[in-house]
C-alpha atoms as a PDB file:
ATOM      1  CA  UNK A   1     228.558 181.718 -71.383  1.00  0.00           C
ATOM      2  CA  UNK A   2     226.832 182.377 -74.507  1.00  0.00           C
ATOM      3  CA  UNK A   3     223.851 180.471 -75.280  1.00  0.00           C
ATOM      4  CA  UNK A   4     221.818 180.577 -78.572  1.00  0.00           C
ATOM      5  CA  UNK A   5     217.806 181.347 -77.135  1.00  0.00           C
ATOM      6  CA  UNK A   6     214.432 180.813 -78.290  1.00  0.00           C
ATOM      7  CA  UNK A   7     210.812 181.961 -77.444  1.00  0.00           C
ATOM      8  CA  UNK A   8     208.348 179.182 -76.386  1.00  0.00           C
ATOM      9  CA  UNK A   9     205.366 179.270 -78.718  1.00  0.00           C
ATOM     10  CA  UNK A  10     203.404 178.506 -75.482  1.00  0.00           C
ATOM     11  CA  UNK A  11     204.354 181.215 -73.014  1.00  0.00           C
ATOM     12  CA  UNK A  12     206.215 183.514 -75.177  1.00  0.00           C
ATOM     13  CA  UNK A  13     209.263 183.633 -72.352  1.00  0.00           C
ATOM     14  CA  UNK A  14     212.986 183.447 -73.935  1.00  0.00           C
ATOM     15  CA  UNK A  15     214.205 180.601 -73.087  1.00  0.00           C
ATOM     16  CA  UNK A  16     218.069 178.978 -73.962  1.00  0.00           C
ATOM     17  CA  UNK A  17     217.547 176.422 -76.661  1.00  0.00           C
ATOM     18  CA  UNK A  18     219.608 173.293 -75.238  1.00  0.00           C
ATOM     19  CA  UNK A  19     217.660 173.577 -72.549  1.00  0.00           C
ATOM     20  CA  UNK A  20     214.453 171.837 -73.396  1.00  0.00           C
ATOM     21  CA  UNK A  21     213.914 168.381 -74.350  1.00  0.00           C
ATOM     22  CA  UNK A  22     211.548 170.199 -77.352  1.00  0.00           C
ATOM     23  CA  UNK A  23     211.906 172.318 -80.365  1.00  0.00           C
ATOM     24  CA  UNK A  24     209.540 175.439 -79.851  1.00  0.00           C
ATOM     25  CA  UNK A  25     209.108 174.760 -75.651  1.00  0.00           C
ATOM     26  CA  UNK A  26     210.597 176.213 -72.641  1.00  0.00           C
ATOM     27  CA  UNK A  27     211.829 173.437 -70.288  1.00  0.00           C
ATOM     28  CA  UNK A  28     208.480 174.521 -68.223  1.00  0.00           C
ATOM     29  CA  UNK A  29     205.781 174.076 -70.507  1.00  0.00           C
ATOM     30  CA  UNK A  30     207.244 170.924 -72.189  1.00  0.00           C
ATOM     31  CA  UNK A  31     207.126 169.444 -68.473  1.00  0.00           C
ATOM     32  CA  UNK A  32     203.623 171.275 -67.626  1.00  0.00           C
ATOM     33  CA  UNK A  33     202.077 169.650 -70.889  1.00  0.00           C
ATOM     34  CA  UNK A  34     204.005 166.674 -72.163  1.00  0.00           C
ATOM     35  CA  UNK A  35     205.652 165.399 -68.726  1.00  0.00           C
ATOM     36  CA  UNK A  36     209.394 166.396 -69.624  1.00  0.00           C
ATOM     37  CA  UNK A  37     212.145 166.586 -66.823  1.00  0.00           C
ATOM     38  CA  UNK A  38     211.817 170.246 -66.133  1.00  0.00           C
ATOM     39  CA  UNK A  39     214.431 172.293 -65.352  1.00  0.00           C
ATOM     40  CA  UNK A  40     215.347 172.807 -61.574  1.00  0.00           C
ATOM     41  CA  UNK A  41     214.949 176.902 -61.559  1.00  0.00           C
ATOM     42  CA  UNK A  42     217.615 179.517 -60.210  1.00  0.00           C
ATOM     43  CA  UNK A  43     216.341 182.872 -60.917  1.00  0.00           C
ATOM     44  CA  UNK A  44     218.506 185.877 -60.827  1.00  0.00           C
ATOM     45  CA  UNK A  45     217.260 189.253 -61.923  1.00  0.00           C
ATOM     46  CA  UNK A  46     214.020 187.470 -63.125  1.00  0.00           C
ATOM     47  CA  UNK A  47     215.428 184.776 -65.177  1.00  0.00           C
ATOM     48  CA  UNK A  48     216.508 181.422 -64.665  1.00  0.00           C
ATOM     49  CA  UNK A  49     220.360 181.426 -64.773  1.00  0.00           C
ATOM     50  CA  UNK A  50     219.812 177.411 -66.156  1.00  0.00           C
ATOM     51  CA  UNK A  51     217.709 177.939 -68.850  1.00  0.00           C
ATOM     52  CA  UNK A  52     216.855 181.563 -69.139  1.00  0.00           C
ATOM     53  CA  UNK A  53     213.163 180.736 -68.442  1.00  0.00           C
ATOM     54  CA  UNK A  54     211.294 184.610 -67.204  1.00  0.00           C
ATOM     55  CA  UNK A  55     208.787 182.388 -65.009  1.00  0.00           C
ATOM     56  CA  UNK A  56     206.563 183.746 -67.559  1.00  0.00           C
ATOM     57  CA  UNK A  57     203.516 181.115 -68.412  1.00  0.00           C
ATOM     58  CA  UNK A  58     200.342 181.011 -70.683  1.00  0.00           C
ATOM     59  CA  UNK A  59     196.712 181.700 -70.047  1.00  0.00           C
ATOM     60  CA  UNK A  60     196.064 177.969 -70.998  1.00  0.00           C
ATOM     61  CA  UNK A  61     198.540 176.586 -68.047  1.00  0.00           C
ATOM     62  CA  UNK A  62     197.497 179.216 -65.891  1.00  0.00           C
ATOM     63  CA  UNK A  63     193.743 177.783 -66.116  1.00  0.00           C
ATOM     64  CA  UNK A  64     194.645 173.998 -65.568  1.00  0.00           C
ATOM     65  CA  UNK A  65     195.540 173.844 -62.016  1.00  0.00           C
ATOM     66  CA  UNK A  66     195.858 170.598 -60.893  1.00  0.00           C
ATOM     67  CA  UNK A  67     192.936 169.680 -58.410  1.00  0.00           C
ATOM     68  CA  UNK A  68     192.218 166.734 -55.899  1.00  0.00           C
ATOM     69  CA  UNK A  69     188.528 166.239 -54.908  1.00  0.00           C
ATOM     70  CA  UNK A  70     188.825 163.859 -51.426  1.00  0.00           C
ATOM     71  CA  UNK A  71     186.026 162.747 -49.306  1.00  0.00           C
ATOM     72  CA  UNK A  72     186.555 162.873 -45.546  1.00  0.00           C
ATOM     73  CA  UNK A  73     183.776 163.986 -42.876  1.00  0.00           C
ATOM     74  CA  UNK A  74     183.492 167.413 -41.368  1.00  0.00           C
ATOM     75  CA  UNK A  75     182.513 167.998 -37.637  1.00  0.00           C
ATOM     76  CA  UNK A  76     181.062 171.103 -35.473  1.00  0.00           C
ATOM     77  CA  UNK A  77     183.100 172.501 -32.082  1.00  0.00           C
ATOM     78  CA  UNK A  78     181.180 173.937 -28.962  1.00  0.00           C
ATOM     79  CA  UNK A  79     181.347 177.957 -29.561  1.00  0.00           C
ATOM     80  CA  UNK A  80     181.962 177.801 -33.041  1.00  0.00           C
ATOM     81  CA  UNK A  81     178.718 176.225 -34.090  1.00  0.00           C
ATOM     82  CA  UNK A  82     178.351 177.702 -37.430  1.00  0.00           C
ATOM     83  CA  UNK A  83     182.183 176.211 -38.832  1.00  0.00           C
ATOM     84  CA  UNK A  84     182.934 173.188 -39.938  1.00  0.00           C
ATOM     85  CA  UNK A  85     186.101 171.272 -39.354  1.00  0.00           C
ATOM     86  CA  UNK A  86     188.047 169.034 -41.600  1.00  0.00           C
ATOM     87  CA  UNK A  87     190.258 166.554 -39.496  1.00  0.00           C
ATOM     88  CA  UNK A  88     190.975 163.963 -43.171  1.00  0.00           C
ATOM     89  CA  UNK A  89     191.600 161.118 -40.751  1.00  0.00           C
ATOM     90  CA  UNK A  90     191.242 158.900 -43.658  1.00  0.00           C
ATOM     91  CA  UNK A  91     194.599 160.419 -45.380  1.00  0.00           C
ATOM     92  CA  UNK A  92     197.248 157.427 -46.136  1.00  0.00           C
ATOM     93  CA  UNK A  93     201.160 158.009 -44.226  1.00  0.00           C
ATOM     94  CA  UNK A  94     202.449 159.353 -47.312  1.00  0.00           C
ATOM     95  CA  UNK A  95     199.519 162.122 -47.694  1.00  0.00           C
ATOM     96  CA  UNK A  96     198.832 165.826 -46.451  1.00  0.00           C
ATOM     97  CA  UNK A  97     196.816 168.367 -46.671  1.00  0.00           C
ATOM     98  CA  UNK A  98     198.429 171.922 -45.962  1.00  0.00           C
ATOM     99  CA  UNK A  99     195.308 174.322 -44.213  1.00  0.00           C
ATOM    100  CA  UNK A 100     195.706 177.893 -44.833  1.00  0.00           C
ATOM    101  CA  UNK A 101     194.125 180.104 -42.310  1.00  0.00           C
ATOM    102  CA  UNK A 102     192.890 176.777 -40.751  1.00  0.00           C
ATOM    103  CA  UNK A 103     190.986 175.972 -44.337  1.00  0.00           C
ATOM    104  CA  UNK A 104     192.360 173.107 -46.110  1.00  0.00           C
ATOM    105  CA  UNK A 105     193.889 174.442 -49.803  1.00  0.00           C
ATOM    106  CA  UNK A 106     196.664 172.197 -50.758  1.00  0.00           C
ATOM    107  CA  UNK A 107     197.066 168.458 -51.524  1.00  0.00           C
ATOM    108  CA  UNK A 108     200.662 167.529 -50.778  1.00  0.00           C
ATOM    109  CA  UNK A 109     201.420 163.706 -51.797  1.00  0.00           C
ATOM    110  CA  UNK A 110     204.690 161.680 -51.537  1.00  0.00           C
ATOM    111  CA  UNK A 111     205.912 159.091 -53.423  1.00  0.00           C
ATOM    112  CA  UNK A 112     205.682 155.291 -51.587  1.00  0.00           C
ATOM    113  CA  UNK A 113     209.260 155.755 -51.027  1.00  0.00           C
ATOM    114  CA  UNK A 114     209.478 159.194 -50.105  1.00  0.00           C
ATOM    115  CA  UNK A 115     212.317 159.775 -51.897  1.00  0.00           C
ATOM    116  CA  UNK A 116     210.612 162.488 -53.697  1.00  0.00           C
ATOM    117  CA  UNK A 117     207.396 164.497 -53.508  1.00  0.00           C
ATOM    118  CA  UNK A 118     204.708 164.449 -56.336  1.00  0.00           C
ATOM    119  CA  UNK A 119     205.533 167.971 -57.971  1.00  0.00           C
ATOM    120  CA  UNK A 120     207.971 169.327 -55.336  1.00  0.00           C
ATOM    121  CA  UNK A 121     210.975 166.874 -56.377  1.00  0.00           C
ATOM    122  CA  UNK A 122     214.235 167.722 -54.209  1.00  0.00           C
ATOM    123  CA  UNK A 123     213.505 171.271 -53.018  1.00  0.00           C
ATOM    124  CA  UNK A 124     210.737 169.952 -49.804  1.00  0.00           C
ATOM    125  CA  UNK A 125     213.111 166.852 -49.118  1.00  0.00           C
ATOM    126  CA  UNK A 126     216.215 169.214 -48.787  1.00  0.00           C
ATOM    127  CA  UNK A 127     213.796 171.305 -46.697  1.00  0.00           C
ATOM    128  CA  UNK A 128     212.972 167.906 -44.532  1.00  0.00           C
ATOM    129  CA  UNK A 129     216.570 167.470 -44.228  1.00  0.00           C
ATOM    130  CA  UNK A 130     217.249 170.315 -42.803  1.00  0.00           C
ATOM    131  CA  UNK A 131     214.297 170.581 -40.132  1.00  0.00           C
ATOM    132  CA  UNK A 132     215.123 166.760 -39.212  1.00  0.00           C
ATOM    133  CA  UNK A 133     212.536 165.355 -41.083  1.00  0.00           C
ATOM    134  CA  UNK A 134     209.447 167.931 -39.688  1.00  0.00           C
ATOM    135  CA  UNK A 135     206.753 168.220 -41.972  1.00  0.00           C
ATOM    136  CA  UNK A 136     204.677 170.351 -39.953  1.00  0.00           C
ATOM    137  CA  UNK A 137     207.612 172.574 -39.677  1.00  0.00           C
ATOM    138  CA  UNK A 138     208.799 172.676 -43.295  1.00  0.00           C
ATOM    139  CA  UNK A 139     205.584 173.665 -44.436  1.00  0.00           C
ATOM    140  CA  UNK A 140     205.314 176.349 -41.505  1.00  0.00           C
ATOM    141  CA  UNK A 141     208.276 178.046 -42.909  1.00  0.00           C
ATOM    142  CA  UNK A 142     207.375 177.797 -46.347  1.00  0.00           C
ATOM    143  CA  UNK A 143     204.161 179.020 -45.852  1.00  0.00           C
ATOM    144  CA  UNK A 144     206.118 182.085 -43.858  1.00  0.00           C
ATOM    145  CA  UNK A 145     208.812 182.737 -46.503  1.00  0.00           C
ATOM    146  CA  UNK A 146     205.883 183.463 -48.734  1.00  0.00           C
ATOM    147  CA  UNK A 147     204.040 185.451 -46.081  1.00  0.00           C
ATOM    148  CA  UNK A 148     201.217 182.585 -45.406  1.00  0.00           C
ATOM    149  CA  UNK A 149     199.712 180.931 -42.623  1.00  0.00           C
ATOM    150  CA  UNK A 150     199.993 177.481 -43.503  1.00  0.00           C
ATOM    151  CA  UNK A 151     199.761 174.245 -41.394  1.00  0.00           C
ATOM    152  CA  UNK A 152     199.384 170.498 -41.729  1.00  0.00           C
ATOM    153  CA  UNK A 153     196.969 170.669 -39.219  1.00  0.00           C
ATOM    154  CA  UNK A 154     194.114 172.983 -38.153  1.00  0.00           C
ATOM    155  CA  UNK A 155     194.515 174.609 -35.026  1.00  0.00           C
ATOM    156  CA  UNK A 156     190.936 175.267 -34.123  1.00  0.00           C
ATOM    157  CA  UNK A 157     190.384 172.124 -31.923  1.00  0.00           C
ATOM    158  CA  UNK A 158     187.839 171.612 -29.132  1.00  0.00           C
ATOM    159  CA  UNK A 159     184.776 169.897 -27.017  1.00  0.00           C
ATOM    160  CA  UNK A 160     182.773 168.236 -30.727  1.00  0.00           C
ATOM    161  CA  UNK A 161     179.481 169.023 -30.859  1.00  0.00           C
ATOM    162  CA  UNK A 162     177.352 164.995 -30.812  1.00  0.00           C
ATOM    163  CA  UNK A 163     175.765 164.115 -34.349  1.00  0.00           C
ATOM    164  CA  UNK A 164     177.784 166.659 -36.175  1.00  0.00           C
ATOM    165  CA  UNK A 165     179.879 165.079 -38.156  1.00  0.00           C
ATOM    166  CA  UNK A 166     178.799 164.693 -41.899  1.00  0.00           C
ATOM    167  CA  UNK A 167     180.061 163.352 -45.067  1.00  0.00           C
ATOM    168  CA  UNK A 168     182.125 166.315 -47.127  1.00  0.00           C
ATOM    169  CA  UNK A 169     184.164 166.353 -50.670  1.00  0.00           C
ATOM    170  CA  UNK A 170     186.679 169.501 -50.563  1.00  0.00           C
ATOM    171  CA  UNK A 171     188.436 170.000 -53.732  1.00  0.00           C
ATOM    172  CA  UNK A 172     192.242 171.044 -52.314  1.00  0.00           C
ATOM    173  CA  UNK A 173     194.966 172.281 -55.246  1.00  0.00           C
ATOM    174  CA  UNK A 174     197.702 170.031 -55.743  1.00  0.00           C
ATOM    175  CA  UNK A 175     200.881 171.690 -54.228  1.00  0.00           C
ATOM    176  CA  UNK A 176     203.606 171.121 -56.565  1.00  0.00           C
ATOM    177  CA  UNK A 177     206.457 173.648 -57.586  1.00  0.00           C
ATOM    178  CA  UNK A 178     204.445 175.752 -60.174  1.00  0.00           C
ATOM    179  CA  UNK A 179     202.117 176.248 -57.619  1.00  0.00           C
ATOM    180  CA  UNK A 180     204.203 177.657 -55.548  1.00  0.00           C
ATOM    181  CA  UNK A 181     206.558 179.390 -58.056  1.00  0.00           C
ATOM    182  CA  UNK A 182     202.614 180.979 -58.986  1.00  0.00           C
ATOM    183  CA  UNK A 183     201.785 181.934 -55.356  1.00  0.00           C
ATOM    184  CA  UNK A 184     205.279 183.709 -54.825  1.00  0.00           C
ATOM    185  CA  UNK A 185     204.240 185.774 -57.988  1.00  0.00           C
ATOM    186  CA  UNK A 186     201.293 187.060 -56.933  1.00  0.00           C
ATOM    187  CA  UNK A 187     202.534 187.653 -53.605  1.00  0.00           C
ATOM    188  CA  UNK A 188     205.473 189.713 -54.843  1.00  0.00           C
ATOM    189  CA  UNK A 189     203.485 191.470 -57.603  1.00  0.00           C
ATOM    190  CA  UNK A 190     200.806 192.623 -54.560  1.00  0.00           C
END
């Protein structure tokens, strides 16, 4: 199929022009900055076979991860004295926070329905699906396919130290598909 392309003033990536919802945009940066239904990406020798989209994106985007400052309370564990521990006990049913290397990275948030995920949209509920409805073990093996040790909860548990809990604010990185589609990147560009 021959379709007529263009080249998004904002990333500079080819792009086929019935694609996007805008004039001089790729269907990724007109979702990234004006909220347009972006595409959902197939790439095949480093395009997307849907809208011919090279994955490519500006310094501007690049720079305006999407952050989450929470406030939750930190605590101490017998032999390990000098780490703290982040349990976010104060997270709502439809929250997460993903720890890599038992440190707490990503924000992972799902709609009141949970028919979709903030950022994710059907790619982590097909995931669900399949793994019966696991969390814990969807993002496991995503954090695996993309060579990472990632968890919904921290594995370094133990005896608490008394009086060593204290007031924290962690700023965590919103996990939605860019993000990922930006960690896969660098990992495969390593």
């Amino acid at each position: 199929m021959n379709q007529e392309k263009a080249v998004c003033v904002e990333c500079e990536s080819d792009y086929f022009k019935n694609s996007s919802e805008m004039a001089e945009l790729c269907p990724n940066c007109a979702h990234e900055l004006y909220g347009y239904p972006n595409c959902e990406h197939i790439f095949d020798n480093g395009n997307c076979v849907k809208c011919g989209w090279n994955g490519k994106t500006s310094e501007y985007l690049k720079n305006r991860t999407e952050k989450i400052t929470l406030e939750t309370e930190s605590y101490l564990i017998e032999g390990k004295e000098n780490e703290r521990f982040f349990p976010f006990l104060e997270l709502e049913f439809n929250e997460d926070v993903i720890y890599e290397n038992d440190i707490p990275k990503y924000y992972l948030s799902f709609s009141e329905d949970l028919k979709s995920a903030y950022g994710i949209g059907k790619w982590i509920m097909t995931e669900l699906e399949k793994n019966n409805h696991d969390l814990r073990k969807t993002v496991n093996l995503l954090g695996k396919s993309l060579d990472l040790n990632w968890d919904i909860f921290s594995t370094n548990v133990g005896k608490q130290i008394d009086d060593s809990w204290k007031s924290e604010k962690i700023e965590l990185t919103i996990l939605t598909d860019n993000v990922i589609e930006k960690i896969k990147t660098h990992y495969n560009n390593v």
